[in-house]
N, C-alpha and C. Protein backbone atom coordinates (compact mmCIF):
# COMPACT_ATOMS: atom_id res chain seq x y z
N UNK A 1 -11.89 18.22 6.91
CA UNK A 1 -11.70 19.18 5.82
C UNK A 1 -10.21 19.48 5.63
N UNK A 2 -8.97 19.67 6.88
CA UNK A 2 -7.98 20.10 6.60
C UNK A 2 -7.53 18.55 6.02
N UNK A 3 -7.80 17.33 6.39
CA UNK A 3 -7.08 16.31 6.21
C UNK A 3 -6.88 16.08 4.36
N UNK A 4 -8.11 16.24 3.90
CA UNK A 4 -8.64 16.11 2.15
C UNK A 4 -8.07 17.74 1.84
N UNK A 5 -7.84 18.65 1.92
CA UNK A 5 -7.26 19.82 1.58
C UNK A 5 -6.07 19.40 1.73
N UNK A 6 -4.91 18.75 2.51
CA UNK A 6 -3.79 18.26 2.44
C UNK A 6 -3.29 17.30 1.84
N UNK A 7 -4.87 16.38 1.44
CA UNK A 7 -4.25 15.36 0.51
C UNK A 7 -4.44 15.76 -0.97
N UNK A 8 -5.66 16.76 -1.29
CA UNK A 8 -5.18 17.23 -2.83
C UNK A 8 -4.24 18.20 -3.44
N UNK A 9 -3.56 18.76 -2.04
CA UNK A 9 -2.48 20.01 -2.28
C UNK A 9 -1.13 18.80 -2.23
N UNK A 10 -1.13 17.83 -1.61
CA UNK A 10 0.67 17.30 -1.62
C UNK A 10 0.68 16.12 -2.85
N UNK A 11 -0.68 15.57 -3.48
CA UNK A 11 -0.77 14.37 -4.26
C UNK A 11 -0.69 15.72 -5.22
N UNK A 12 -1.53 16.71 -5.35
CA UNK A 12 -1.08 17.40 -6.70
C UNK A 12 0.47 17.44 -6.89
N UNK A 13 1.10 18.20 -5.96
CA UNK A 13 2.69 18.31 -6.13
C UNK A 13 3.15 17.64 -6.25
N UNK A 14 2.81 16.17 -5.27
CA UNK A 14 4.14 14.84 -5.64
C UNK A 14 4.17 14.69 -6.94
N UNK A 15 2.63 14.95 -7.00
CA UNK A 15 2.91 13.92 -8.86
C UNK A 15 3.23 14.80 -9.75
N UNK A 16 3.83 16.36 -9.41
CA UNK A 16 4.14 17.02 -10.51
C UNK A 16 5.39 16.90 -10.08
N UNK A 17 5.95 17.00 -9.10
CA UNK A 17 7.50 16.79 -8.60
C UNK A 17 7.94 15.31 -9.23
N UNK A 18 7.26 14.27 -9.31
CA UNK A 18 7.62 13.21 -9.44
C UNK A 18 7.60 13.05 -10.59
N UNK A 19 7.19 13.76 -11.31
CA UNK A 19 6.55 13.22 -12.99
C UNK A 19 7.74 12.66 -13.71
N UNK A 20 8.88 13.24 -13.39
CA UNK A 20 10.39 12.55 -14.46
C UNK A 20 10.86 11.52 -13.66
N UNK A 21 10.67 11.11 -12.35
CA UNK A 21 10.79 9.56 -12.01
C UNK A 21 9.65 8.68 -12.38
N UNK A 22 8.18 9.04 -12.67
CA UNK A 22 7.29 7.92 -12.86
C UNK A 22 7.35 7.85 -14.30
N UNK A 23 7.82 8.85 -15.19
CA UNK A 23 8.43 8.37 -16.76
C UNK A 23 9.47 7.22 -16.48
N UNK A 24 10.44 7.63 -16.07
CA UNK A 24 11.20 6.46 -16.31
C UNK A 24 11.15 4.84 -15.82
N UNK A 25 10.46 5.41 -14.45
CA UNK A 25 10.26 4.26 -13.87
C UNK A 25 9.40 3.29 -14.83
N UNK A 26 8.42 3.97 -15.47
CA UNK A 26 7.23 3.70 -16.75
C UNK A 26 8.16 2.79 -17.80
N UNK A 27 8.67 3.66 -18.03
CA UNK A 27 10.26 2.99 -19.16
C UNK A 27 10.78 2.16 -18.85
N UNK A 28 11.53 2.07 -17.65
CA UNK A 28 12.21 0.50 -17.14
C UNK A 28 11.34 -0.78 -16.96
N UNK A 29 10.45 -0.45 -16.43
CA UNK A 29 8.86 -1.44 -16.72
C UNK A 29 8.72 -2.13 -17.98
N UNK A 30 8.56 -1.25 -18.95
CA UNK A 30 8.25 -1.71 -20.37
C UNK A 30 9.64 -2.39 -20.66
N UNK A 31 10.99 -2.21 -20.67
CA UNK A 31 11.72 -2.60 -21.10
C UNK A 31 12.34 -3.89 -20.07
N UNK A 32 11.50 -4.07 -19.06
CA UNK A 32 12.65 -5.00 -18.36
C UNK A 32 11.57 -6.76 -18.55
N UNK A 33 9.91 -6.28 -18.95
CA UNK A 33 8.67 -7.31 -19.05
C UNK A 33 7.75 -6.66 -19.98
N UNK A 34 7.33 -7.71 -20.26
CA UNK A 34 5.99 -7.46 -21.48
C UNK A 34 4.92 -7.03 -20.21
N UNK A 35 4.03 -6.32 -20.44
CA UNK A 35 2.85 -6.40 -19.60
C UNK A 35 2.56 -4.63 -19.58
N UNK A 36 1.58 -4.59 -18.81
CA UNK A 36 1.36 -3.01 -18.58
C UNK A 36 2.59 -2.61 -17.80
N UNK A 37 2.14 -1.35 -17.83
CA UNK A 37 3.35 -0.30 -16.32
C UNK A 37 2.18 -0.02 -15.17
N UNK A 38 0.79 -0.64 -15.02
CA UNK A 38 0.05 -0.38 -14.09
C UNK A 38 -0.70 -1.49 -13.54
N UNK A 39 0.01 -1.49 -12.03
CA UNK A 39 -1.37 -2.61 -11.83
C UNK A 39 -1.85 -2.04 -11.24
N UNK A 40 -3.62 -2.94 -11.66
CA UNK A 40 -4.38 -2.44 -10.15
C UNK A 40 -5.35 -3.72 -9.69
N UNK A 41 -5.44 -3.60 -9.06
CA UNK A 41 -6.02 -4.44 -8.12
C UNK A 41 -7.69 -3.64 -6.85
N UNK A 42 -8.83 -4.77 -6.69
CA UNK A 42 -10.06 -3.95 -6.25
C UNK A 42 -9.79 -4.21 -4.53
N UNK A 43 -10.01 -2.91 -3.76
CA UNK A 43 -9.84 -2.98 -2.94
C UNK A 43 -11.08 -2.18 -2.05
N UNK A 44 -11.68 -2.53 -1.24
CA UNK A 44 -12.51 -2.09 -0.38
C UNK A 44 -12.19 -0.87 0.12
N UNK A 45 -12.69 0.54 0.32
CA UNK A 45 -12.70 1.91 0.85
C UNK A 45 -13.45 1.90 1.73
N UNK A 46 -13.87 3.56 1.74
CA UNK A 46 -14.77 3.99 2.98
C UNK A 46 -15.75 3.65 2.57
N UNK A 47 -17.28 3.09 3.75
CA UNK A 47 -18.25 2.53 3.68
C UNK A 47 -18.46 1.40 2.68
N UNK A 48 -17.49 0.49 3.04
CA UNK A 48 -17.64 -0.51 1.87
C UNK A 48 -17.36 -0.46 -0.01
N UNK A 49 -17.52 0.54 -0.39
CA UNK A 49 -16.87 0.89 -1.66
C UNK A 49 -15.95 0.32 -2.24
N UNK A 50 -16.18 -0.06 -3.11
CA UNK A 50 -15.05 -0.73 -3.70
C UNK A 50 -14.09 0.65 -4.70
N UNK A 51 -12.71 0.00 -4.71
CA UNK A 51 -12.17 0.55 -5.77
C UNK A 51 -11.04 0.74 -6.35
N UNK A 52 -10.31 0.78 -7.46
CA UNK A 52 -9.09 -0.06 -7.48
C UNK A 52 -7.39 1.07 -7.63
N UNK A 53 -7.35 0.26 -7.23
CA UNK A 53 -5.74 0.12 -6.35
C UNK A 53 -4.57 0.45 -7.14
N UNK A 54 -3.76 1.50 -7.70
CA UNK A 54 -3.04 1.51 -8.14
C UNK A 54 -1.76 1.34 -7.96
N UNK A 55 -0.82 0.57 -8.76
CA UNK A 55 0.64 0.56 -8.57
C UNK A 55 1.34 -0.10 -9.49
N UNK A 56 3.15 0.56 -9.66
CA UNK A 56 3.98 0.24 -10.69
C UNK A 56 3.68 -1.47 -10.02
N UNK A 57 3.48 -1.87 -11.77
CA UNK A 57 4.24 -3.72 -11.85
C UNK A 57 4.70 -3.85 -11.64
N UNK A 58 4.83 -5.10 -10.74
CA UNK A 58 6.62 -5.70 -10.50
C UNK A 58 6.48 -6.92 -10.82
N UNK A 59 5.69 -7.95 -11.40
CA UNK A 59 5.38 -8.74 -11.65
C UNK A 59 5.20 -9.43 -13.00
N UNK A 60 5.66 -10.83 -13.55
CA UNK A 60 5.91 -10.87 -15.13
C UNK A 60 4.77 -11.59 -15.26
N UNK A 61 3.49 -11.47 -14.76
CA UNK A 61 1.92 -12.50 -14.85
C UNK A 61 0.97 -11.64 -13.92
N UNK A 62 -0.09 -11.65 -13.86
CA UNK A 62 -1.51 -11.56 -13.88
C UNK A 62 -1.55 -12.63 -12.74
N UNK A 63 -1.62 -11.65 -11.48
CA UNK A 63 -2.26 -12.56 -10.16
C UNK A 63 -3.30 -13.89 -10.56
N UNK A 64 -2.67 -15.23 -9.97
CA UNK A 64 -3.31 -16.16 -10.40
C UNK A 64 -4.86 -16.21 -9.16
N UNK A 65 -4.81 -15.62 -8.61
CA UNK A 65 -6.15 -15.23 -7.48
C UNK A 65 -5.42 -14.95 -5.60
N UNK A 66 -4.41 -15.57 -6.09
CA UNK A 66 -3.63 -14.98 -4.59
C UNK A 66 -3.28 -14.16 -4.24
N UNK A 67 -4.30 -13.09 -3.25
CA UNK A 67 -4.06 -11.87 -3.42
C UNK A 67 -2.99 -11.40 -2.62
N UNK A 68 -1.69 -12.50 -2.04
CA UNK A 68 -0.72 -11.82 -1.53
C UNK A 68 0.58 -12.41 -2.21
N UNK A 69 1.40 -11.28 -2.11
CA UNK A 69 2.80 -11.79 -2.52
C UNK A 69 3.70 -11.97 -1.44
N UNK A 70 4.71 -13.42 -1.55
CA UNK A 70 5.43 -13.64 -0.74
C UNK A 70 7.20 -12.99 -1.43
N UNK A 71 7.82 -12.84 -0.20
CA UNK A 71 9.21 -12.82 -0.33
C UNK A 71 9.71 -14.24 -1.28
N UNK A 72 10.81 -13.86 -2.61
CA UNK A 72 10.71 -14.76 -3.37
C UNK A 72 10.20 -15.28 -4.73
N UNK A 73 8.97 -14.63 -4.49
CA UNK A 73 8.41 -15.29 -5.84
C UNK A 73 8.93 -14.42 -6.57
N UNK A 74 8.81 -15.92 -7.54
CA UNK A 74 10.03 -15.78 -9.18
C UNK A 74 9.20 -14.80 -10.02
N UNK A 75 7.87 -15.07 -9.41
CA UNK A 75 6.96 -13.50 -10.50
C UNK A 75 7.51 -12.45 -10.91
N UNK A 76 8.20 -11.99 -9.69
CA UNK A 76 8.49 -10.80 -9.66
C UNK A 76 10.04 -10.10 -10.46
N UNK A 77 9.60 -9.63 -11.30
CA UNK A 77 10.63 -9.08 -11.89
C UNK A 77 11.98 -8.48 -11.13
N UNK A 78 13.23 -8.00 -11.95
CA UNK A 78 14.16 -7.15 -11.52
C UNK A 78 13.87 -5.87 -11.24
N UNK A 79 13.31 -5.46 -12.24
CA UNK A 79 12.87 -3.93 -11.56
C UNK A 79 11.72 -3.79 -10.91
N UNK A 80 11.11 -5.34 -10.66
CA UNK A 80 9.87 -5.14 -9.75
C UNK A 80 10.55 -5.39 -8.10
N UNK A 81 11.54 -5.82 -8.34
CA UNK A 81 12.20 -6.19 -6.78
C UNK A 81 12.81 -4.53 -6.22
N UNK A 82 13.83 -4.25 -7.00
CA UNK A 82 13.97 -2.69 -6.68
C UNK A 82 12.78 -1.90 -6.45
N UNK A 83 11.71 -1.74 -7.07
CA UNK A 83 10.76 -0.96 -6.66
C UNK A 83 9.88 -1.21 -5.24
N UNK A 84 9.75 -2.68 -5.21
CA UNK A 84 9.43 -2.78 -3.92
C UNK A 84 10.29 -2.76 -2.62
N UNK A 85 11.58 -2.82 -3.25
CA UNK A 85 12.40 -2.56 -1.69
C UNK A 85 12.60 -1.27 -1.28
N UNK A 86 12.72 0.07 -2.43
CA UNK A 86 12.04 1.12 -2.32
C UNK A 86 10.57 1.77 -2.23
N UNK A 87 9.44 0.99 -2.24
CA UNK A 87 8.41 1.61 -2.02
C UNK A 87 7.65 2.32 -3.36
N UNK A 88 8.82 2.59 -4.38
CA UNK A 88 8.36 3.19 -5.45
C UNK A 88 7.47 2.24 -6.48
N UNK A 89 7.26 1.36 -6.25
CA UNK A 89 6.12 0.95 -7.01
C UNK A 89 4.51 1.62 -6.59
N UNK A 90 4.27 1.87 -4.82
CA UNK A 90 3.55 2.69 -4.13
C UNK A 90 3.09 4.22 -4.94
N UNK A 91 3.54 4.62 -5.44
CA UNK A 91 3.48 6.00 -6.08
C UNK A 91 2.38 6.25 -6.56
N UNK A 92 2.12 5.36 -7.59
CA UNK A 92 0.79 5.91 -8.38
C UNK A 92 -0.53 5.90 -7.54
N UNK A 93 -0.52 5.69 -6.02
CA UNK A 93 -1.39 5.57 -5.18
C UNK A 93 -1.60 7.05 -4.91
N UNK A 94 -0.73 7.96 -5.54
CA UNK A 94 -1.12 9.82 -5.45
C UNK A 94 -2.57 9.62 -6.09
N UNK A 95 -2.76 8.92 -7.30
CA UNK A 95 -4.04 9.23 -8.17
C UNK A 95 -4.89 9.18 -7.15
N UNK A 96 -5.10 7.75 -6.44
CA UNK A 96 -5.75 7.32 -5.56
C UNK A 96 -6.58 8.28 -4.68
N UNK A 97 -5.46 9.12 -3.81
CA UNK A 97 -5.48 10.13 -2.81
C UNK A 97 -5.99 11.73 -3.62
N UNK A 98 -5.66 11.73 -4.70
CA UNK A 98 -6.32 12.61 -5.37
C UNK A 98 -7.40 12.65 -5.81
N UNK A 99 -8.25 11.30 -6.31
CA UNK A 99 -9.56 11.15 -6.52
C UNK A 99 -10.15 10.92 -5.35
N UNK A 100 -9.63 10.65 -3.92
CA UNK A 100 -10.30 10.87 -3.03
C UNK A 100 -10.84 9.40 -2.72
N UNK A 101 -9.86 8.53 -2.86
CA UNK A 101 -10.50 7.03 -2.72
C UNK A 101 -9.70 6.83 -1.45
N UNK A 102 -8.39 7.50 -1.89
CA UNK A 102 -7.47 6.57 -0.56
C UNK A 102 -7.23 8.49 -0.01
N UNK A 103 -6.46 8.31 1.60
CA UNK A 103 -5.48 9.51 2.30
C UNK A 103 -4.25 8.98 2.04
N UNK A 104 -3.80 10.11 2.44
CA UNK A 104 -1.94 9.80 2.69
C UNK A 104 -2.08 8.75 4.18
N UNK A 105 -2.55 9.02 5.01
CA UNK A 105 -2.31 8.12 6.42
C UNK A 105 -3.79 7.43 6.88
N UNK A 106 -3.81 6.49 6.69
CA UNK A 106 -5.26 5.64 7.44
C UNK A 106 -5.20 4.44 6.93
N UNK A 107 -5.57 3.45 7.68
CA UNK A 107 -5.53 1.71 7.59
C UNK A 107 -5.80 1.38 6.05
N UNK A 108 -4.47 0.88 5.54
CA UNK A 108 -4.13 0.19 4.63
C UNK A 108 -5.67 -0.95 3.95
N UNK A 109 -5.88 -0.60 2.66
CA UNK A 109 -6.67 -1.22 2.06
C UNK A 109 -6.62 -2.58 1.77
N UNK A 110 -7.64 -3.29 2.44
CA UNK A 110 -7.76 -4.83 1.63
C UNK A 110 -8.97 -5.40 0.92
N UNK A 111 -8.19 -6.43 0.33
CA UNK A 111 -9.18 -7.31 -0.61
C UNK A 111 -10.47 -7.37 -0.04
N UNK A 112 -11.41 -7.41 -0.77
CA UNK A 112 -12.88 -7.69 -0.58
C UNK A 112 -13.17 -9.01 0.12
N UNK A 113 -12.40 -10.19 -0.19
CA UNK A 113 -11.99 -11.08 0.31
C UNK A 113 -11.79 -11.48 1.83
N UNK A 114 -11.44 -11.30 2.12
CA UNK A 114 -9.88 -10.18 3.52
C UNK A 114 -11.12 -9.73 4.53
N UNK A 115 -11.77 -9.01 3.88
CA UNK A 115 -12.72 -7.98 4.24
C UNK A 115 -13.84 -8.48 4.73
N UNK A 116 -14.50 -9.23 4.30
CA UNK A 116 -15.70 -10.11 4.65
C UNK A 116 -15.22 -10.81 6.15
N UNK A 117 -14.08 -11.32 5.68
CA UNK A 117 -13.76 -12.46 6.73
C UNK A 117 -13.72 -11.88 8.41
N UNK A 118 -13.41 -10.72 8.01
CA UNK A 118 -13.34 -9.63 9.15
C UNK A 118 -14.56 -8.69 9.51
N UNK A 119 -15.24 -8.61 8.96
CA UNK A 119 -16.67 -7.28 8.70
C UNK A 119 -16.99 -6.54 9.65
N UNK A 120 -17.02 -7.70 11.40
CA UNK A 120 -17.61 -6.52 12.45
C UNK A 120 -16.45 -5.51 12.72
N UNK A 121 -14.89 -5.63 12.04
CA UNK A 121 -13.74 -5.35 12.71
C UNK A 121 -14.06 -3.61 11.50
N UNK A 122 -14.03 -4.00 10.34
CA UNK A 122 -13.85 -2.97 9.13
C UNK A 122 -15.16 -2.71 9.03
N UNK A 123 -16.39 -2.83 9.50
CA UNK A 123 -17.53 -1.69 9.79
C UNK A 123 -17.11 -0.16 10.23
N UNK A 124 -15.93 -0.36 11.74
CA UNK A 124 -15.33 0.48 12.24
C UNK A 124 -14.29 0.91 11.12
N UNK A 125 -13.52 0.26 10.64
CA UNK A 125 -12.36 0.83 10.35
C UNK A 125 -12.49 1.47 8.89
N UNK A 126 -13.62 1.04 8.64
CA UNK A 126 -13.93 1.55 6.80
C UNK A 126 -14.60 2.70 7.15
N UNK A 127 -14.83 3.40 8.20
CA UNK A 127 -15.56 4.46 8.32
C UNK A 127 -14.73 6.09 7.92
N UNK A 128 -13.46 5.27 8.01
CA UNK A 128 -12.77 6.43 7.17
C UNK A 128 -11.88 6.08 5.87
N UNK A 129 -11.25 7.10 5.22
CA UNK A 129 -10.49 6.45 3.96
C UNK A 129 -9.51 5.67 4.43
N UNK A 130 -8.94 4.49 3.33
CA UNK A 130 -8.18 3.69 3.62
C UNK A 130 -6.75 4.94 3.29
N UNK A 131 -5.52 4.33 3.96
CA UNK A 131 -4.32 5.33 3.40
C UNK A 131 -3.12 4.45 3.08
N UNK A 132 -1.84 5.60 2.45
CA UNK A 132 -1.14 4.90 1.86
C UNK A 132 -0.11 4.28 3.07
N UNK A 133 -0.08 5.08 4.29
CA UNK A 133 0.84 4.52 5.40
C UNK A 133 -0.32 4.49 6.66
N UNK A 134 0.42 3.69 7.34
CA UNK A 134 -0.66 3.61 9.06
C UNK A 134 0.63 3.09 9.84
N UNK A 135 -0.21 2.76 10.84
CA UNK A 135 1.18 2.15 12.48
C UNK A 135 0.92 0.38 11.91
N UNK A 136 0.12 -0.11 10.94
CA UNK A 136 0.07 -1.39 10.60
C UNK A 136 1.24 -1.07 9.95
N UNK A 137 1.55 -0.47 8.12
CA UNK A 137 2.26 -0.17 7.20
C UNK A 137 3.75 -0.28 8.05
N UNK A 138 4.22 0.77 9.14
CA UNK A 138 5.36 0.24 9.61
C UNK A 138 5.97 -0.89 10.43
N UNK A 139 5.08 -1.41 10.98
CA UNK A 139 5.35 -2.62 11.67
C UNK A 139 5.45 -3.80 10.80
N UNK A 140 4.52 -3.86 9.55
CA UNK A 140 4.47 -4.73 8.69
C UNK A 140 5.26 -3.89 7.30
N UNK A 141 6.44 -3.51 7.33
CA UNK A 141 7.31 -3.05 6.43
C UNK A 141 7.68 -4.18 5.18
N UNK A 142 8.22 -5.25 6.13
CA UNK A 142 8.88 -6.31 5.21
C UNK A 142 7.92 -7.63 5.34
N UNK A 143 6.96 -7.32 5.07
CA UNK A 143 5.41 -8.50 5.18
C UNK A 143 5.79 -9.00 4.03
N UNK A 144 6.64 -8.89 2.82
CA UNK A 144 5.73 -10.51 1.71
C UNK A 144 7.39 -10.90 2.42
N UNK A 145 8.60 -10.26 3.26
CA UNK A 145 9.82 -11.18 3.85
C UNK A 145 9.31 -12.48 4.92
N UNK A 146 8.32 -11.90 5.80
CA UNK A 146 7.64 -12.58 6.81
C UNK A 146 6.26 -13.77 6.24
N UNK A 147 5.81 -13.23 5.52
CA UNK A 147 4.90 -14.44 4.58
C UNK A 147 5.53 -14.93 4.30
N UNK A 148 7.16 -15.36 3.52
CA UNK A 148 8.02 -15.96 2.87
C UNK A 148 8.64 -17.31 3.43
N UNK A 149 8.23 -16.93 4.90
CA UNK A 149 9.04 -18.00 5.79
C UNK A 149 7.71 -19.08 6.37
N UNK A 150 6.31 -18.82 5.86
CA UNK A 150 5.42 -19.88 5.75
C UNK A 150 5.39 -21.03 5.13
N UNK A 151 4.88 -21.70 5.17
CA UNK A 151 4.48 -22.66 4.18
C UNK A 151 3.20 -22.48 3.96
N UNK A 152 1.92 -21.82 4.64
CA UNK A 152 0.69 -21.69 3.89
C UNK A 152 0.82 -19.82 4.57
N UNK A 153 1.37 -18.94 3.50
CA UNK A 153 1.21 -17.69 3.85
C UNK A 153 0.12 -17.27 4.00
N UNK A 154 -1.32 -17.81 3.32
CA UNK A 154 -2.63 -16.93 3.41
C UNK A 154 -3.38 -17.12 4.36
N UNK A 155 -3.03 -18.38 5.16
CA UNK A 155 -3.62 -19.19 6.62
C UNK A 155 -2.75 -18.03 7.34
N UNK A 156 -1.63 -17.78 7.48
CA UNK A 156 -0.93 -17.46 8.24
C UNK A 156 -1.17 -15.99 8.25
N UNK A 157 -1.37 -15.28 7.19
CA UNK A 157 -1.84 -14.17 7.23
C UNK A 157 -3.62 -13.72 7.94
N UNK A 158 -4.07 -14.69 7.66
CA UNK A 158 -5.31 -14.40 8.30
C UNK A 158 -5.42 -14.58 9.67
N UNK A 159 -4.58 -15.54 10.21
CA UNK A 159 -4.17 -15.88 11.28
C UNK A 159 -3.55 -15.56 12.22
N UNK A 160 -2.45 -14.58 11.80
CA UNK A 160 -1.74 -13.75 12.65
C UNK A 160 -1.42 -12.04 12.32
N UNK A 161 -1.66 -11.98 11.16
CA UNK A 161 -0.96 -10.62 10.48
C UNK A 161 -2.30 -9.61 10.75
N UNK A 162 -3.27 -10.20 9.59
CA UNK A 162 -4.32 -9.60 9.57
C UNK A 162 -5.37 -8.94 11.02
N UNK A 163 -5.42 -9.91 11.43
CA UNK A 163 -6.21 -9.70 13.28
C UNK A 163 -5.24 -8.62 13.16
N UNK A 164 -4.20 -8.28 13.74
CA UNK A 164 -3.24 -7.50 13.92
C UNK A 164 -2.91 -6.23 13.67
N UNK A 165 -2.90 -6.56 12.42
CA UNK A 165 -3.54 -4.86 11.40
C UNK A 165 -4.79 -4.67 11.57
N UNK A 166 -5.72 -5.05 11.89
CA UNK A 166 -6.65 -4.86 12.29
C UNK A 166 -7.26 -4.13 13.58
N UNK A 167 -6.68 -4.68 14.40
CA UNK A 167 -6.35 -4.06 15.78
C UNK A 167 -5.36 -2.47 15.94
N UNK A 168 -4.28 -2.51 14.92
CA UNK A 168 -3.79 -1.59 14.80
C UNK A 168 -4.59 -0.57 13.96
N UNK A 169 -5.17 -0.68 13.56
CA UNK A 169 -5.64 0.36 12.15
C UNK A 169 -7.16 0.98 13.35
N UNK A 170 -7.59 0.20 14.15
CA UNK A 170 -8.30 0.71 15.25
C UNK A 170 -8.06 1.82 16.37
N UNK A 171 -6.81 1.39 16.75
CA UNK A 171 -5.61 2.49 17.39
C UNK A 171 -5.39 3.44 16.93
N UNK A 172 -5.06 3.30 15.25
CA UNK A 172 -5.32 4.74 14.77
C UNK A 172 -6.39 5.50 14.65
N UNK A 173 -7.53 4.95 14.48
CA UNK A 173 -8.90 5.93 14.64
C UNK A 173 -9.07 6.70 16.03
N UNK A 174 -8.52 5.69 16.91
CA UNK A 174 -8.37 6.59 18.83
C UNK A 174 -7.45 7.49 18.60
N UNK A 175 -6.69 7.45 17.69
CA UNK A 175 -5.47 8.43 18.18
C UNK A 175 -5.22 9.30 16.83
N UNK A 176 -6.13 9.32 15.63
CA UNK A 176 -5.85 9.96 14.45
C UNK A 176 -5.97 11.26 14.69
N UNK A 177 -5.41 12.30 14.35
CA UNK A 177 -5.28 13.62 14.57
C UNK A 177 -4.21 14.08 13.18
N UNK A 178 -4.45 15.38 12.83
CA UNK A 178 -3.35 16.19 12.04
C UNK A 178 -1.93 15.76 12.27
N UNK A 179 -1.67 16.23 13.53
CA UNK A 179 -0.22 15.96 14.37
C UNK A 179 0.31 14.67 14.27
N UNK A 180 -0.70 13.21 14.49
CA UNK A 180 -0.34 12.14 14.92
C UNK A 180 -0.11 12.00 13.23
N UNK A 181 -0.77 12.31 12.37
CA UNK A 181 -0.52 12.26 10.96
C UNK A 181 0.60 12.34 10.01
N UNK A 182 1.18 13.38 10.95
CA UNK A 182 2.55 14.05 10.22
C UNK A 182 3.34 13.17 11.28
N UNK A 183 3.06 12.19 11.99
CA UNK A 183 4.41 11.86 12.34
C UNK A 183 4.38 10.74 12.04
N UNK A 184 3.41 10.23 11.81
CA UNK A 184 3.47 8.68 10.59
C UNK A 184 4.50 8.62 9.68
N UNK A 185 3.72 10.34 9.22
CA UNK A 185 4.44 10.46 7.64
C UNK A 185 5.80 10.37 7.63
N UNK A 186 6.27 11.45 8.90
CA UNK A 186 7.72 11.18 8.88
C UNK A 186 8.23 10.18 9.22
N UNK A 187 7.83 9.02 10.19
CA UNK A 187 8.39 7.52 10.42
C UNK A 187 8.77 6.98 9.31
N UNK A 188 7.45 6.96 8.43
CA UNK A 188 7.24 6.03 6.94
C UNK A 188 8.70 6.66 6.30
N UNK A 189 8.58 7.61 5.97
CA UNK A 189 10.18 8.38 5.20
C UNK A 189 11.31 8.09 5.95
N UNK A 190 11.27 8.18 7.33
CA UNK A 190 12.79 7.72 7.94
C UNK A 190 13.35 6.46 7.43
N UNK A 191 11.90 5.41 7.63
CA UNK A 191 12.24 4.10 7.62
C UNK A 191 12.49 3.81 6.27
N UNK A 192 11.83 4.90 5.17
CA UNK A 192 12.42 4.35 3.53
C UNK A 192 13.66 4.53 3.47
N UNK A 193 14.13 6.05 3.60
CA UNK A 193 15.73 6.48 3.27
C UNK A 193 16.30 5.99 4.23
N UNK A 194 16.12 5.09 5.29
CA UNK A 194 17.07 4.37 5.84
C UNK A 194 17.28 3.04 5.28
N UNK A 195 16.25 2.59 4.87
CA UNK A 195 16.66 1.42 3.86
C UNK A 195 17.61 1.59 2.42
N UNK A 196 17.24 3.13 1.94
CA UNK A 196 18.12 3.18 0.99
C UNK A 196 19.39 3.52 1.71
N UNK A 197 19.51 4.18 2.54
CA UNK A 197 21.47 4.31 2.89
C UNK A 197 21.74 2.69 3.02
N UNK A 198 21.08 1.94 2.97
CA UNK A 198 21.91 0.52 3.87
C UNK A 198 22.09 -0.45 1.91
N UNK A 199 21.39 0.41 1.66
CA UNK A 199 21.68 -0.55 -0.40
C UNK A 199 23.35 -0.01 -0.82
């Protein structure tokens, strides 16, 4: 109860605090590629649920079915590269947390895809909402940099990444608490505005 009372009291505010960066950000979108200012993409929730995924475009095409992006691809726009090295493409995932699909902190959502391949692992782990950060999210910070250096990233992701986050996003259910929550949160923020002092 306190966890969903904290996520519709701080997703209400971000997104009213934020509202004159997701205009513009909206604006630089439209003006830098043709396409929407929203993607979304379907992603598996609690108890299997499907449901989709919001976030700023960074991309000048319509996922050809590969549901991961590597470090590199030419897809990706100029202001889709800035947004992902800041995180701010992530944002519109407040809606998310406000309709109560995703939390602020719990194992990162995947493809339906993804999901199958794994099932006895995310029986457990879908038992709570998926979130926008976990102890996977920081360890795997610069994941489409590390897919980049594959030659078959989606073998390689299933192969080494995924098990992984998987295992981790388990760790967090042993150890999820209020407390352990807020210090995600603050890792996740150290590790952004430390990437921005280093731009």
């Amino acid at each position: 109860m306190m966890k969903r009372a904290f996520d519709i009291i701080f997703s209400l505010v971000g997104l009213v605090l934020l509202f004159p960066l997701l205009v513009i950000v909206a604006l630089l979108i439209k003006c830098d590629s043709q396409g929407p200012v929203f993607f979304k993409q379907e992603r598996m929730g609690r108890g299997f649920r499907p449901f989709w995924i919001y976030k700023f475009r960074t991309m000048r095409q319509a996922s050809n079915g590969f549901p991961l992006t590597v470090g590199g691809d030419p897809r990706i726009t100029r202001v889709g590269r800035l947004l992902r090295k800041t995180k701010i493409d992530e944002l519109p995932q407040l809606f998310n947390v406000l309709k109560g699909e995703m939390t602020f902190v719990g194992p990162r959502p995947e493809v339906r895809q993804f999901v199958e391949l794994f099932r006895d692992d995310y029986e457990e782990i879908l038992k709570m909402r998926p979130g926008i950060t976990d102890i996977a999210s920081l360890k795997y910070q610069n994941e489409a940099d590390i897919l980049g250096r594959f030659q078959n990233p989606e073998k390689e992701y299933l192969r080494l990444i995924l098990p992984d986050k998987t295992r981790l996003a388990k760790e967090y259910l042993k150890r999820a608490s209020f407390f352990f929550d807020l210090v995600l949160i603050l890792k996740t923020l150290s590790k952004l505005f430390g990437k921005l002092d280093r731009k």
